[in-house]
N, C-alpha and C. Protein backbone atom coordinates (compact mmCIF):
# COMPACT_ATOMS: atom_id res chain seq x y z
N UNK A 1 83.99 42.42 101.77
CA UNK A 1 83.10 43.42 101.25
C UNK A 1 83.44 43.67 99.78
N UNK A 2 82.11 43.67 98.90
CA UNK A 2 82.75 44.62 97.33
C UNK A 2 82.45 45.58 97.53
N UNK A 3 83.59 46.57 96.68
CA UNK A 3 83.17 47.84 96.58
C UNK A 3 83.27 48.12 95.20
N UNK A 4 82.14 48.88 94.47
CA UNK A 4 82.45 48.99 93.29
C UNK A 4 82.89 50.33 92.79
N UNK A 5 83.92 51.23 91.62
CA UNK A 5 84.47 51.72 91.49
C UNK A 5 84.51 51.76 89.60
N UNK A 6 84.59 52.82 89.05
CA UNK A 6 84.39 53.70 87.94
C UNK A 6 86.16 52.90 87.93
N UNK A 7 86.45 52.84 86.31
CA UNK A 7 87.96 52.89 85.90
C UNK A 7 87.27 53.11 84.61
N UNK A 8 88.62 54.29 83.94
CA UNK A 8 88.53 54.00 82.24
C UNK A 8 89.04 53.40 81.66
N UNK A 9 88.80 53.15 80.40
CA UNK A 9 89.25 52.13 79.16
C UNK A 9 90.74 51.66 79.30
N UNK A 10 91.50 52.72 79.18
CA UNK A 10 92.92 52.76 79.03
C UNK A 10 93.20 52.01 80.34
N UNK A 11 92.66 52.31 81.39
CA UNK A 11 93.64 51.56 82.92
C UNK A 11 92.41 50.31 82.90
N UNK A 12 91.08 50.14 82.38
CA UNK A 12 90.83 48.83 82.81
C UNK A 12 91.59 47.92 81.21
N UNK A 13 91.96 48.32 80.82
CA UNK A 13 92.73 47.10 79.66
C UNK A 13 93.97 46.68 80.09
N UNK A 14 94.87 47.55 80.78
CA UNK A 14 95.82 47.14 81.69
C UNK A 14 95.93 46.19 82.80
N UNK A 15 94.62 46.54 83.94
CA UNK A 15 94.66 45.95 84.62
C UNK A 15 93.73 44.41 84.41
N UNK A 16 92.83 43.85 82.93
CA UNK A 16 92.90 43.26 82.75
C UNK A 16 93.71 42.34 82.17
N UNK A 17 94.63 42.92 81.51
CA UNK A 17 95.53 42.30 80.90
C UNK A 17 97.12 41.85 81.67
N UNK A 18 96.79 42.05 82.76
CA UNK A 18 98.05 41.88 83.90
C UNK A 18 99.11 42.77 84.34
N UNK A 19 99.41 43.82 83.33
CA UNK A 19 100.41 44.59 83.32
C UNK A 19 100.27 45.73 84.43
N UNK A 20 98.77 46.32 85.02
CA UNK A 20 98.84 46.79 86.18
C UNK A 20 98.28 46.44 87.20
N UNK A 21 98.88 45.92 87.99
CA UNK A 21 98.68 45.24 89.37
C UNK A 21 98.43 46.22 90.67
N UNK A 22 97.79 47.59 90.46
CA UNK A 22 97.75 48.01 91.71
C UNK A 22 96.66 49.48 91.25
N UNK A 23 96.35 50.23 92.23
CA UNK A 23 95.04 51.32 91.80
C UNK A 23 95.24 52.25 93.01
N UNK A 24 95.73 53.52 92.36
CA UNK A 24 95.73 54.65 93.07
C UNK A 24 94.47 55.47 92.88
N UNK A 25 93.89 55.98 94.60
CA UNK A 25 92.53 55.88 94.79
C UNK A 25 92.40 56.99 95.70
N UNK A 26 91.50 57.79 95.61
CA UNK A 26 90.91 58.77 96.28
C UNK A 26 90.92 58.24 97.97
N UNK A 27 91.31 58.84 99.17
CA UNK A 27 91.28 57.70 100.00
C UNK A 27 89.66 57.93 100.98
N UNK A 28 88.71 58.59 99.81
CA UNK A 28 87.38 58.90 100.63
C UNK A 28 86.40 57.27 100.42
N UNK A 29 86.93 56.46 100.73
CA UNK A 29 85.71 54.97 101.14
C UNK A 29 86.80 54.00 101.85
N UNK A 30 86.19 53.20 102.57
CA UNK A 30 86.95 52.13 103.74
C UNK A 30 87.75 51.35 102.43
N UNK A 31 89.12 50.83 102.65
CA UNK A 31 88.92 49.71 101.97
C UNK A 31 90.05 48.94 102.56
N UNK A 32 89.62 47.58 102.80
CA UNK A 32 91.12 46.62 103.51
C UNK A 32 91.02 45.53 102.67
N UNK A 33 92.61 44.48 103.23
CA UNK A 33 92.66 43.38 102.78
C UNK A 33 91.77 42.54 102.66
N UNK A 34 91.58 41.95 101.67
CA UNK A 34 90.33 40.80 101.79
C UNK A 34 89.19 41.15 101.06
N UNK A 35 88.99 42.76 100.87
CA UNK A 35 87.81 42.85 99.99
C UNK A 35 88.34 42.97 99.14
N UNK A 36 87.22 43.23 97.92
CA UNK A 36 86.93 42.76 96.60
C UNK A 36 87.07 44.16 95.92
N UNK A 37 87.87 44.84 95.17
CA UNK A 37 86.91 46.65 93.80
C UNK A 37 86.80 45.52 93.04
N UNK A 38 85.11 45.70 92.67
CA UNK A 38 84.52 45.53 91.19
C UNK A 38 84.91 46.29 90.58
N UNK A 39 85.58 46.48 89.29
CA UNK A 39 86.01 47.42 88.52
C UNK A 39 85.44 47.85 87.67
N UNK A 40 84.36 49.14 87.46
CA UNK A 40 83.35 48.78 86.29
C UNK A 40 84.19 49.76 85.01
N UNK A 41 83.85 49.40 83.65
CA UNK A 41 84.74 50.20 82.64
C UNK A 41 83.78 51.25 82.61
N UNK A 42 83.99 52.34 82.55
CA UNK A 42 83.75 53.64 82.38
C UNK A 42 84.31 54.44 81.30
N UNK A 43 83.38 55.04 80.14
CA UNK A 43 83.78 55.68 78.86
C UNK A 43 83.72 57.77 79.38
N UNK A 44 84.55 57.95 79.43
CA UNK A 44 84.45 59.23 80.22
C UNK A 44 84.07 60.16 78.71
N UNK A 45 84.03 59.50 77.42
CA UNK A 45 83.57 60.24 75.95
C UNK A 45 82.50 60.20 76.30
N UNK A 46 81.77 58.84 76.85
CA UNK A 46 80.41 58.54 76.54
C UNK A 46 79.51 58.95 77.81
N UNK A 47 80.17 59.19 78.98
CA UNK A 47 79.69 59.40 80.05
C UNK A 47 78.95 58.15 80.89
N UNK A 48 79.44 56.80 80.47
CA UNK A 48 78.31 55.71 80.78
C UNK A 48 79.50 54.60 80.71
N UNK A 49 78.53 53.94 81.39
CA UNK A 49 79.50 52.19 81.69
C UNK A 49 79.74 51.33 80.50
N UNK A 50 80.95 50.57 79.96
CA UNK A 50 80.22 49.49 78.97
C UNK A 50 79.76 48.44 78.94
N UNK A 51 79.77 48.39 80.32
CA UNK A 51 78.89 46.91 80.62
C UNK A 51 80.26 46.28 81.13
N UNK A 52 81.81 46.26 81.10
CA UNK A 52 82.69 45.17 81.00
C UNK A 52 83.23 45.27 82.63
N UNK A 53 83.12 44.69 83.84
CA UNK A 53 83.58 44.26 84.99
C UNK A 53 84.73 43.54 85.10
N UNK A 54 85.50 43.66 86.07
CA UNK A 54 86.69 42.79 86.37
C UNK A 54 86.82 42.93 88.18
N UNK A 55 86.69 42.21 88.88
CA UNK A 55 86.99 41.77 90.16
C UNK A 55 88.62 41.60 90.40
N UNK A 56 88.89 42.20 91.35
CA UNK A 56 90.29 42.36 92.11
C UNK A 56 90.29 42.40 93.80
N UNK A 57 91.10 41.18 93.99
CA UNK A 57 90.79 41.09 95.63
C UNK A 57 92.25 41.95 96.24
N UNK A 58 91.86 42.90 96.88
CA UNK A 58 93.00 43.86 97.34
C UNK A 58 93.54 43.25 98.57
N UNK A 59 95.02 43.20 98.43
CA UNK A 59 96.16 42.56 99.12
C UNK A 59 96.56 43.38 100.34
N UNK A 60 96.50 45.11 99.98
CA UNK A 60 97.26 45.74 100.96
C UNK A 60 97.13 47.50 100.63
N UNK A 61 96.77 47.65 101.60
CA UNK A 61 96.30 49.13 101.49
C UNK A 61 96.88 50.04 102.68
N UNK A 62 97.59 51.36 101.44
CA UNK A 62 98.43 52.32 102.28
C UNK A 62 98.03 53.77 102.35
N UNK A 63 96.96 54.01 103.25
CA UNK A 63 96.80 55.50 102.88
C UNK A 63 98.03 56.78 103.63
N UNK A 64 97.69 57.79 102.97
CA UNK A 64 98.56 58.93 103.30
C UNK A 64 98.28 60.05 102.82
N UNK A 65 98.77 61.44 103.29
CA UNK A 65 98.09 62.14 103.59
C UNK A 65 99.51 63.22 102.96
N UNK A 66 99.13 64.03 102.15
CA UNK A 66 100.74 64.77 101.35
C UNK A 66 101.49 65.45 102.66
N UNK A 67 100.64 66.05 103.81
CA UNK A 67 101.53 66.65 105.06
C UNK A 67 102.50 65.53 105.65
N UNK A 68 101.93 64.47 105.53
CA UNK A 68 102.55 63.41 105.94
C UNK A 68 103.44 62.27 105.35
N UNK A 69 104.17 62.91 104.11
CA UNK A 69 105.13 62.25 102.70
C UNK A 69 106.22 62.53 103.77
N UNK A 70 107.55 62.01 102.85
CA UNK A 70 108.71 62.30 103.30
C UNK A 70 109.51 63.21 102.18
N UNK A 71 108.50 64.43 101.36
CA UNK A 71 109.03 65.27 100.64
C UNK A 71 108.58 66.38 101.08
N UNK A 72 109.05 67.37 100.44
CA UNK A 72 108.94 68.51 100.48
C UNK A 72 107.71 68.55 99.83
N UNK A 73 106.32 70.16 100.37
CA UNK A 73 105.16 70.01 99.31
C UNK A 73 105.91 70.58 98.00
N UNK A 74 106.63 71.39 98.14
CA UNK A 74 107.02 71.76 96.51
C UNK A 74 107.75 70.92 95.98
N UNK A 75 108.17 69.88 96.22
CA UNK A 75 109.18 69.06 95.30
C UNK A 75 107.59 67.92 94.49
N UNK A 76 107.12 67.78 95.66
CA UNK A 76 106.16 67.19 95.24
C UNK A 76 104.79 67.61 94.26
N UNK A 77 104.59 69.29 94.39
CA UNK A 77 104.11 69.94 93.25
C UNK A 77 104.93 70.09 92.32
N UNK A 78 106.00 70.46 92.05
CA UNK A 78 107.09 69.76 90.80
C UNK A 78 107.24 68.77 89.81
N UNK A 79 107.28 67.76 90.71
CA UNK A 79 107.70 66.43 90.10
C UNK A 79 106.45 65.17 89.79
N UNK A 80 105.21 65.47 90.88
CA UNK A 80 104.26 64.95 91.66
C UNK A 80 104.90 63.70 91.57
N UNK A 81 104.48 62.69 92.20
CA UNK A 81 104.33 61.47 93.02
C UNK A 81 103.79 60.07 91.66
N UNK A 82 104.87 59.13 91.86
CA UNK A 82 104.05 57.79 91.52
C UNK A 82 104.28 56.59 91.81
N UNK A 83 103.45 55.71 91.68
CA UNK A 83 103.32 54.37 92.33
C UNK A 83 103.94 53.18 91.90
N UNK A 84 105.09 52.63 92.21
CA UNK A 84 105.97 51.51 91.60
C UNK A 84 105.90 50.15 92.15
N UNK A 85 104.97 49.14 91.47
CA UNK A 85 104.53 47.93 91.55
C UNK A 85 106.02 46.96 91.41
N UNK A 86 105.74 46.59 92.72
CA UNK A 86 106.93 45.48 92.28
C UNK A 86 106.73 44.05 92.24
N UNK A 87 107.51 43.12 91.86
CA UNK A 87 107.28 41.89 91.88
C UNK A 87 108.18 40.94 92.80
């Protein structure tokens, strides 16, 4: 399946350019191994697309739910939470 998906400038130049390999995501739409995010660039100045797409076939998908972390909610309103791509 594609699903297509809003990114801005700053994270789609990254993730075209190789350096980010992964996309933390609202977990409100299906998404599993094997499908496709179209990535469309999104100018959040301009309010509109620039036309520039990039396709990413997703490997592995982990949803979760903050009741269900292995932190505390206040350590985690503190510090909040981030995502470490490894190789």
């Amino acid at each position: 399946m594609k699903i297509k998906k809003k990114v801005w400038p700053e994270y789609f130049e990254r993730l075209l350019g190789g350096s980010k390999t992964y996309e933390l995501r609202l977990a409100d739409f299906e998404c599993n191994p094997g499908d496709v995010l179209v990535l469309e660039e999104w100018d959040p100045k301009t309010g509109d697309y620039t036309g520039r797409t990039l396709e990413k076939t997703v490997t592995y998908v982990d949803k979760f739910k903050i009741d269900k972390l292995f932190w505390p909610k206040e350590e985690i309103e503190k510090h909040g939470l981030q995502v470490i791509s490894l190789k």
